[in-house]
PDB file of N, CA and C in Angstrom:
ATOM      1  N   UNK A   1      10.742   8.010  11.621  1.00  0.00           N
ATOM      2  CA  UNK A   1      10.093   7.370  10.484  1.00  0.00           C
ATOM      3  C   UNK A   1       8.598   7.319  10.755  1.00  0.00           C
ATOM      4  N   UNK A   2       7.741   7.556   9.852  1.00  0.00           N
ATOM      5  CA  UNK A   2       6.306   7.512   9.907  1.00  0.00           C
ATOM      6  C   UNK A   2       6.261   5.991   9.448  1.00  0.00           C
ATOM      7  N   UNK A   3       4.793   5.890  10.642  1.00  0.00           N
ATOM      8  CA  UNK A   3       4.342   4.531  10.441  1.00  0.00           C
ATOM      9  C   UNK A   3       3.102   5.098  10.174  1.00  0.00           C
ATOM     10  N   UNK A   4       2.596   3.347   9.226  1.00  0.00           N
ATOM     11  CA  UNK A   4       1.073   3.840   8.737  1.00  0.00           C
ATOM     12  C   UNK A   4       0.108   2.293   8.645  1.00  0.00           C
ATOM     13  N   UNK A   5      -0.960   2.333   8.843  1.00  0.00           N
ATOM     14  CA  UNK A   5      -1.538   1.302   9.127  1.00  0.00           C
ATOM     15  C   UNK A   5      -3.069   1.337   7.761  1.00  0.00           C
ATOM     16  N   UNK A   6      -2.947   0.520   6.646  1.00  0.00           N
ATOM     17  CA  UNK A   6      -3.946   0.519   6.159  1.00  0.00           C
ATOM     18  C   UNK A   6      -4.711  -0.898   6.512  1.00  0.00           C
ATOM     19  N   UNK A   7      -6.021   0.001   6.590  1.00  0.00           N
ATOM     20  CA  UNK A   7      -7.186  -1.516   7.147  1.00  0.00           C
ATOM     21  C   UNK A   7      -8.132  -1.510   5.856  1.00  0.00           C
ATOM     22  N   UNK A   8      -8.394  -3.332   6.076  1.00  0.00           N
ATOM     23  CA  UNK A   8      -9.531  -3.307   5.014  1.00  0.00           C
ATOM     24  C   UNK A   8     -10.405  -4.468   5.476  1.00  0.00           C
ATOM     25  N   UNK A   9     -11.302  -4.739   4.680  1.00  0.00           N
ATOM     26  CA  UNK A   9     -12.544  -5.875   4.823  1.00  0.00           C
ATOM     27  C   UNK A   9     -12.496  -6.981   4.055  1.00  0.00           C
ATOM     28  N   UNK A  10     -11.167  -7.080   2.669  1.00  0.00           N
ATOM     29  CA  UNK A  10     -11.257  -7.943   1.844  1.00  0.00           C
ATOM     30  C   UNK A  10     -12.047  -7.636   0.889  1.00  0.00           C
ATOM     31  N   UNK A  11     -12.335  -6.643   0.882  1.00  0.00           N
ATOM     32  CA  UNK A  11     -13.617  -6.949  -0.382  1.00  0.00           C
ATOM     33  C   UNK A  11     -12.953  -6.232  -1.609  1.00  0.00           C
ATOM     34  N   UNK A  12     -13.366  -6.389  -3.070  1.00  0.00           N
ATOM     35  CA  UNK A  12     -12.955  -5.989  -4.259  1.00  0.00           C
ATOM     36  C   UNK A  12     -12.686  -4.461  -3.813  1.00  0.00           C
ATOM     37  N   UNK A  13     -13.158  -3.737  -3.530  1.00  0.00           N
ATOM     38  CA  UNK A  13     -13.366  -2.528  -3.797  1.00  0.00           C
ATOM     39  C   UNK A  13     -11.781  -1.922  -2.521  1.00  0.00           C
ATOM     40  N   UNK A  14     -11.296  -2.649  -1.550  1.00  0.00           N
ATOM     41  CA  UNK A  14     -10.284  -2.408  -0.433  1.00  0.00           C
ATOM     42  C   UNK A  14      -9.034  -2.946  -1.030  1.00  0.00           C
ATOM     43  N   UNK A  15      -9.481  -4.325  -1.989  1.00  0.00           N
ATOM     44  CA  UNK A  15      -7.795  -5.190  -2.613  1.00  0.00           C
ATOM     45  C   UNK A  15      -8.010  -4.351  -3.345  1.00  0.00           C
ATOM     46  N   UNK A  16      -8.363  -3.934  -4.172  1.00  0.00           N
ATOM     47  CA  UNK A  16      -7.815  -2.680  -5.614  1.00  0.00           C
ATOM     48  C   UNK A  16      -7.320  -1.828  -5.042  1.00  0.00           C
ATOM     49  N   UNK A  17      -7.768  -0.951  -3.693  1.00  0.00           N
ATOM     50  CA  UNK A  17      -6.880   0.675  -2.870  1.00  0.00           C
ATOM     51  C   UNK A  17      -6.043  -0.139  -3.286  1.00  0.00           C
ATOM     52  N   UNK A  18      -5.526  -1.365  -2.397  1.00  0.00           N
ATOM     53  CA  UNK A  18      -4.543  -2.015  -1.687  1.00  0.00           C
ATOM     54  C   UNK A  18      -3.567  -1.699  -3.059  1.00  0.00           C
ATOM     55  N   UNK A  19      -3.877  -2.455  -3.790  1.00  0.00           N
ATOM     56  CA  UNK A  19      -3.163  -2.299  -5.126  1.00  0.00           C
ATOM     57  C   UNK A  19      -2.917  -1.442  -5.629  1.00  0.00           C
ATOM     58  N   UNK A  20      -3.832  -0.755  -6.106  1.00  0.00           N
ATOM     59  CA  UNK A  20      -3.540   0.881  -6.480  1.00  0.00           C
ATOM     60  C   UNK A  20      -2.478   1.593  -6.097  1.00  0.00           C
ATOM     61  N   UNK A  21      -2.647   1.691  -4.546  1.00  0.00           N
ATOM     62  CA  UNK A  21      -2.641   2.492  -3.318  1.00  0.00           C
ATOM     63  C   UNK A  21      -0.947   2.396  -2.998  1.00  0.00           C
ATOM     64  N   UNK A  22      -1.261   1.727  -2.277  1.00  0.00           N
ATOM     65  CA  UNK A  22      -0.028   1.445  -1.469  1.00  0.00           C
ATOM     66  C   UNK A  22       1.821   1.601  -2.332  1.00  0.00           C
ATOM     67  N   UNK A  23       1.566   1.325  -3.220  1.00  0.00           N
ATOM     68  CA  UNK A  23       2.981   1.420  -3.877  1.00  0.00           C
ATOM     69  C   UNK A  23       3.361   2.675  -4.616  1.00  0.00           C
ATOM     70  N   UNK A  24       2.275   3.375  -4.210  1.00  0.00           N
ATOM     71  CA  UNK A  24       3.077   4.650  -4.482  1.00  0.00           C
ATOM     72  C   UNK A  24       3.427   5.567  -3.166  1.00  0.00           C
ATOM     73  N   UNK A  25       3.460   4.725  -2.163  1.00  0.00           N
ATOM     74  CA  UNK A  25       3.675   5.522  -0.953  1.00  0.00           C
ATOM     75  C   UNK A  25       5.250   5.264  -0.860  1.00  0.00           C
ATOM     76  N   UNK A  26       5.916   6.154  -0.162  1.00  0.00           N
ATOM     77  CA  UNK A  26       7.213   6.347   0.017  1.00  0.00           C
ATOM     78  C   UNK A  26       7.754   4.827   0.424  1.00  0.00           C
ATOM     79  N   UNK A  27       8.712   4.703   0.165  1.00  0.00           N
ATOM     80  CA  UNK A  27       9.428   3.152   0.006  1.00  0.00           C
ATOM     81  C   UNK A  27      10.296   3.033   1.781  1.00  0.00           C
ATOM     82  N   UNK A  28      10.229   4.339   2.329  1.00  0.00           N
ATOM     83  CA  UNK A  28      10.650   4.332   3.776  1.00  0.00           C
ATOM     84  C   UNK A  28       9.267   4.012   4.700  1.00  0.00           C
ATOM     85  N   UNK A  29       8.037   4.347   4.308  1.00  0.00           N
ATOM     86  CA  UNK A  29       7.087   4.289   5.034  1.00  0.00           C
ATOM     87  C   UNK A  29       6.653   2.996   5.503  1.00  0.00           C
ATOM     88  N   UNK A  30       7.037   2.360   6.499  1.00  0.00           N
ATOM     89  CA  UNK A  30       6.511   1.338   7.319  1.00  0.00           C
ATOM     90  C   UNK A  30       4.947   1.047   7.524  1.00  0.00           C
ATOM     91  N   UNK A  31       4.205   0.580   6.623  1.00  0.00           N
ATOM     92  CA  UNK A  31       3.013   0.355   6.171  1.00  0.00           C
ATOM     93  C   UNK A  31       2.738  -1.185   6.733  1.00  0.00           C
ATOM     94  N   UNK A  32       1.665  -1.136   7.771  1.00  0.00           N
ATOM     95  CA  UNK A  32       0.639  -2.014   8.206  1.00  0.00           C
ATOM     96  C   UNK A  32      -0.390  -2.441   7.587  1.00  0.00           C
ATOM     97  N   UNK A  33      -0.383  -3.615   7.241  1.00  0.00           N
ATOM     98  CA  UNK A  33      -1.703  -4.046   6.348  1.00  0.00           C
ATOM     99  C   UNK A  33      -2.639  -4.970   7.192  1.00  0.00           C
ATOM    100  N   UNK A  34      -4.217  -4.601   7.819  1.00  0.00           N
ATOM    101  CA  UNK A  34      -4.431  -5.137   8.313  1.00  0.00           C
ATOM    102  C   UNK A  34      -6.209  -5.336   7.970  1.00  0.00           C
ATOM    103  N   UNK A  35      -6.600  -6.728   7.361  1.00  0.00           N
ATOM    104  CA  UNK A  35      -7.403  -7.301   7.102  1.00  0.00           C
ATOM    105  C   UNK A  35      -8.449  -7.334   8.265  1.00  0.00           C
ATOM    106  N   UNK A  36      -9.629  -6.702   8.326  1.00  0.00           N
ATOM    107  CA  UNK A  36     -10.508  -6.567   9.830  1.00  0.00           C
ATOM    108  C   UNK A  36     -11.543  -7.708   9.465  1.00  0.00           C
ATOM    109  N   UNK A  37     -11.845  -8.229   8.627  1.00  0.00           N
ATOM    110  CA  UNK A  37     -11.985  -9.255   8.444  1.00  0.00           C
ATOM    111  C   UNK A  37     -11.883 -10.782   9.072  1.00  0.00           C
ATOM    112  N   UNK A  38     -10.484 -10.936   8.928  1.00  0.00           N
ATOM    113  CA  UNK A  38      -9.619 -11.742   9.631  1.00  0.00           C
ATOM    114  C   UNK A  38      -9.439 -11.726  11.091  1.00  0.00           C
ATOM    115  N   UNK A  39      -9.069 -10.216  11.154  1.00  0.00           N
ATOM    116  CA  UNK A  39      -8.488  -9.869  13.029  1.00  0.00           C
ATOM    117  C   UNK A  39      -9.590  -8.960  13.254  1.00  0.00           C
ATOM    118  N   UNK A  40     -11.075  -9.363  13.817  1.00  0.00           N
ATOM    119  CA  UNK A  40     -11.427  -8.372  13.935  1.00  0.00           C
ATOM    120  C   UNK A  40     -11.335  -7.934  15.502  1.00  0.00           C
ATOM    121  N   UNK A  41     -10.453  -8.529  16.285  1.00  0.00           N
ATOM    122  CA  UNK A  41     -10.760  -7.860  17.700  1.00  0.00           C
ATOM    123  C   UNK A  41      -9.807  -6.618  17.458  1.00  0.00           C
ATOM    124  N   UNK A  42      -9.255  -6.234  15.986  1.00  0.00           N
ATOM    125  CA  UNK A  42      -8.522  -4.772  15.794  1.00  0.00           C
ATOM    126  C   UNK A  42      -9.679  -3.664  15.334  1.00  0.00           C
ATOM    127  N   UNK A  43     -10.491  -4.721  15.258  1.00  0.00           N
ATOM    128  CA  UNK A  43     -11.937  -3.257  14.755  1.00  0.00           C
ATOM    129  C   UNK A  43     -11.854  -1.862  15.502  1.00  0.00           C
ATOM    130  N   UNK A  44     -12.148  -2.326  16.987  1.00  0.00           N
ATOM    131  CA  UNK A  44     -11.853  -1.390  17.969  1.00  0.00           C
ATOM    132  C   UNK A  44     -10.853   0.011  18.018  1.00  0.00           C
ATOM    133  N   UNK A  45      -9.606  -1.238  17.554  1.00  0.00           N
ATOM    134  CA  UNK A  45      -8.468  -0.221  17.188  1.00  0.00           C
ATOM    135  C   UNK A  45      -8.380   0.645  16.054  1.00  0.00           C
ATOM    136  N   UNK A  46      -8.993   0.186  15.245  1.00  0.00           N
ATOM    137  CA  UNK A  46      -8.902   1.186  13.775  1.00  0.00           C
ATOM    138  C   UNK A  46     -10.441   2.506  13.993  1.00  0.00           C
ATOM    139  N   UNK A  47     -11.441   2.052  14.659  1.00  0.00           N
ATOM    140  CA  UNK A  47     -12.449   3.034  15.432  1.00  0.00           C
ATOM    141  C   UNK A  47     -11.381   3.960  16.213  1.00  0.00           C
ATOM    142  N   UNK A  48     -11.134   3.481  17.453  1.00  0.00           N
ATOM    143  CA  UNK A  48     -10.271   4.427  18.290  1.00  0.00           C
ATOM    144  C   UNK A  48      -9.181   5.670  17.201  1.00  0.00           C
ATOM    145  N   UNK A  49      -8.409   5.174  15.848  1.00  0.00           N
ATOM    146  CA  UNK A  49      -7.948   5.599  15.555  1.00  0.00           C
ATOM    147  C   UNK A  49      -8.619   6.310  14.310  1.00  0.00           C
ATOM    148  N   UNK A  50      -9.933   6.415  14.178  1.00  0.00           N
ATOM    149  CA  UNK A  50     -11.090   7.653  13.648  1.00  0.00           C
ATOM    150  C   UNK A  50     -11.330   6.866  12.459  1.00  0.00           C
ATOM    151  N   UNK A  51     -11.197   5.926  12.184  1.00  0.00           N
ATOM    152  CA  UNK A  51     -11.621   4.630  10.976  1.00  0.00           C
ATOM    153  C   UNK A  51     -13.176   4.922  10.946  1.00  0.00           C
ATOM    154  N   UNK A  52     -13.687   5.339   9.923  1.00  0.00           N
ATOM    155  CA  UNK A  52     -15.517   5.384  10.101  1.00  0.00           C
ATOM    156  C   UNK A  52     -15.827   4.480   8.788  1.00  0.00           C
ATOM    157  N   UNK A  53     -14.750   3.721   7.809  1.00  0.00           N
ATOM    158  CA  UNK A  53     -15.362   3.038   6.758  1.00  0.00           C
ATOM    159  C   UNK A  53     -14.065   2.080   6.250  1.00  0.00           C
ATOM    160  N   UNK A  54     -14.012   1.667   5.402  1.00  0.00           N
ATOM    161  CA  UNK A  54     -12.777   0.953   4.783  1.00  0.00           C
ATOM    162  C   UNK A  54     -13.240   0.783   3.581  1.00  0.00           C
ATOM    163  N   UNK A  55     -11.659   1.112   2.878  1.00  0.00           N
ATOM    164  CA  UNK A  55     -10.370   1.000   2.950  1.00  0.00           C
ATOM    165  C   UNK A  55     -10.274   2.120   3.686  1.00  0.00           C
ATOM    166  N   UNK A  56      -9.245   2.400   4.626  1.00  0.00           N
ATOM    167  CA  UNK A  56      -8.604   3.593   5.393  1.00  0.00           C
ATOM    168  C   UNK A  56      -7.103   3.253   5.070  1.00  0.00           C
ATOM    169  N   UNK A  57      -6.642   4.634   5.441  1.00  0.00           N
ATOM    170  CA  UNK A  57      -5.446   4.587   5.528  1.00  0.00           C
ATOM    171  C   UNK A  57      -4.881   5.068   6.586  1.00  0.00           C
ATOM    172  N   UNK A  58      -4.510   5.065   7.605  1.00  0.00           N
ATOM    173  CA  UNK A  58      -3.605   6.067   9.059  1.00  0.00           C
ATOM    174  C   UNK A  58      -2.723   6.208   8.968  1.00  0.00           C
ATOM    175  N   UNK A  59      -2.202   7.634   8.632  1.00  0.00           N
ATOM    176  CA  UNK A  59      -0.646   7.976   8.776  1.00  0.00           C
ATOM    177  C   UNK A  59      -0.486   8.944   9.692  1.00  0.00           C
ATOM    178  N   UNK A  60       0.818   8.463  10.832  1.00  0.00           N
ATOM    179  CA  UNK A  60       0.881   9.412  11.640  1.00  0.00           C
ATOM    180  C   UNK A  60      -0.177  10.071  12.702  1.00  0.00           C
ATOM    181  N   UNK A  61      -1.278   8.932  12.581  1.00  0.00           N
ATOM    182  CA  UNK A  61      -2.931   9.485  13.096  1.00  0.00           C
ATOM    183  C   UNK A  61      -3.900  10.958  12.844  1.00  0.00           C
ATOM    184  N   UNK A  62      -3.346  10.707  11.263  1.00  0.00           N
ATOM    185  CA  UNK A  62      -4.354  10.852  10.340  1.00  0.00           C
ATOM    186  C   UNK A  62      -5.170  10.026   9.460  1.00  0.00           C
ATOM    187  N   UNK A  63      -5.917  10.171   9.425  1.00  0.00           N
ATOM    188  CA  UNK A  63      -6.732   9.328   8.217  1.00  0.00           C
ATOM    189  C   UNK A  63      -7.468   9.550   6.769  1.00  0.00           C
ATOM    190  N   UNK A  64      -7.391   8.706   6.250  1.00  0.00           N
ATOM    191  CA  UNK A  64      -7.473   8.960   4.932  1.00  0.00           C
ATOM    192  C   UNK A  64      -8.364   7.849   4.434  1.00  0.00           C
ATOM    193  N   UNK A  65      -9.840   7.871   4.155  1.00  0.00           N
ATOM    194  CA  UNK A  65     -10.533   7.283   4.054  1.00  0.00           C
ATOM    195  C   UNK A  65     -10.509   7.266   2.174  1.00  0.00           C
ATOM    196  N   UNK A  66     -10.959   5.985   2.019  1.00  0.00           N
ATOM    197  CA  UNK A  66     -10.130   6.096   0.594  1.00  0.00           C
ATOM    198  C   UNK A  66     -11.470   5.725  -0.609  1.00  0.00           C
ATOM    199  N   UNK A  67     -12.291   4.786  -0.605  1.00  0.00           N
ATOM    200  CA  UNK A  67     -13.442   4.606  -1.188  1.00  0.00           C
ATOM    201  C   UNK A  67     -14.565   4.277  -0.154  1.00  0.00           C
ATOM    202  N   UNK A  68     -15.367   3.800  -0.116  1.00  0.00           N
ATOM    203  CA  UNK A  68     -16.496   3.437   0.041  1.00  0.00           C
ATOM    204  C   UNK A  68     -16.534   1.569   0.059  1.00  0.00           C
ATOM    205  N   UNK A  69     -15.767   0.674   0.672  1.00  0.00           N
ATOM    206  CA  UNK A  69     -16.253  -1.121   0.700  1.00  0.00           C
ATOM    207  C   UNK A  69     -17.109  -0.950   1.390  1.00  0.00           C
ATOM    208  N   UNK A  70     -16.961  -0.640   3.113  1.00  0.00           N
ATOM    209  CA  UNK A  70     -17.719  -1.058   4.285  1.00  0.00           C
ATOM    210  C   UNK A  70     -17.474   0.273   5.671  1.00  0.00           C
ATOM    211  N   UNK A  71     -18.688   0.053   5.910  1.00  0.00           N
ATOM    212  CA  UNK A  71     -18.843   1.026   7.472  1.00  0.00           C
ATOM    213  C   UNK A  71     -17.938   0.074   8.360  1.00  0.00           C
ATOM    214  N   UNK A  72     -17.358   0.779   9.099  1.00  0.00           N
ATOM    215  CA  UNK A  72     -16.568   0.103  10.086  1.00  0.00           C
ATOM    216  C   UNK A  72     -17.928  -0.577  11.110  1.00  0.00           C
ATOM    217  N   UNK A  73     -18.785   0.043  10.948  1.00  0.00           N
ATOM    218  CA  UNK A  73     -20.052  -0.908  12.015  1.00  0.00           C
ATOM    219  C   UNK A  73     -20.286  -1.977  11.121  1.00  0.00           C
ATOM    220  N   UNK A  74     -20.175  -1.876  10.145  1.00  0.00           N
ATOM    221  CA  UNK A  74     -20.587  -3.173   9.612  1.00  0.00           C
ATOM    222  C   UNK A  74     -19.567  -4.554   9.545  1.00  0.00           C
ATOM    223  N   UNK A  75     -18.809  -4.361  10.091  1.00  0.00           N
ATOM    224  CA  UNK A  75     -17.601  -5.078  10.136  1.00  0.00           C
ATOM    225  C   UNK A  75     -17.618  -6.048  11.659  1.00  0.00           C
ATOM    226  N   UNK A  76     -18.554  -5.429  12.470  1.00  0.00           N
ATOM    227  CA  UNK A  76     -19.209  -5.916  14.005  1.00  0.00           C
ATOM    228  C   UNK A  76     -19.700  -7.036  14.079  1.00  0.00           C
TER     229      UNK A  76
END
């Protein structure tokens, strides 16, 4: 089973992906929702895993950068 981890900042422009986004992804796909905001000692982790902005999406460790909220440096 693919796992997938979408990160965001909270901001209008990451809850709409969120909304948009996410429910049209396969109903087996084990989807991580993780607010960097909130947890940011995962900043690191979503960098390590090639995150350069948010909303992202990681599937399978790919990424899928989705609009334009925030630079992942700006999230520091």
């Amino acid at each position: 089973m693919s796992k997938a981890t979408y990160y965001h900042a909270g901001c209008p422009v990451c809850v709409e992906a969120e909304r948009a986004l996410l429910p049209l992804l396969d109903s087996t796909l084990k989807v991580e929702v993780v607010h960097l905001g909130e947890q940011s000692p995962r900043i690191a982790e979503a960098k390590a895993a090639g995150v350069r902005s948010v909303p992202a999406l990681v599937v399978d460790g790919q990424v899928l950068h989705l609009n334009f909220g925030a630079a992942i440096g700006d999230l520091q």
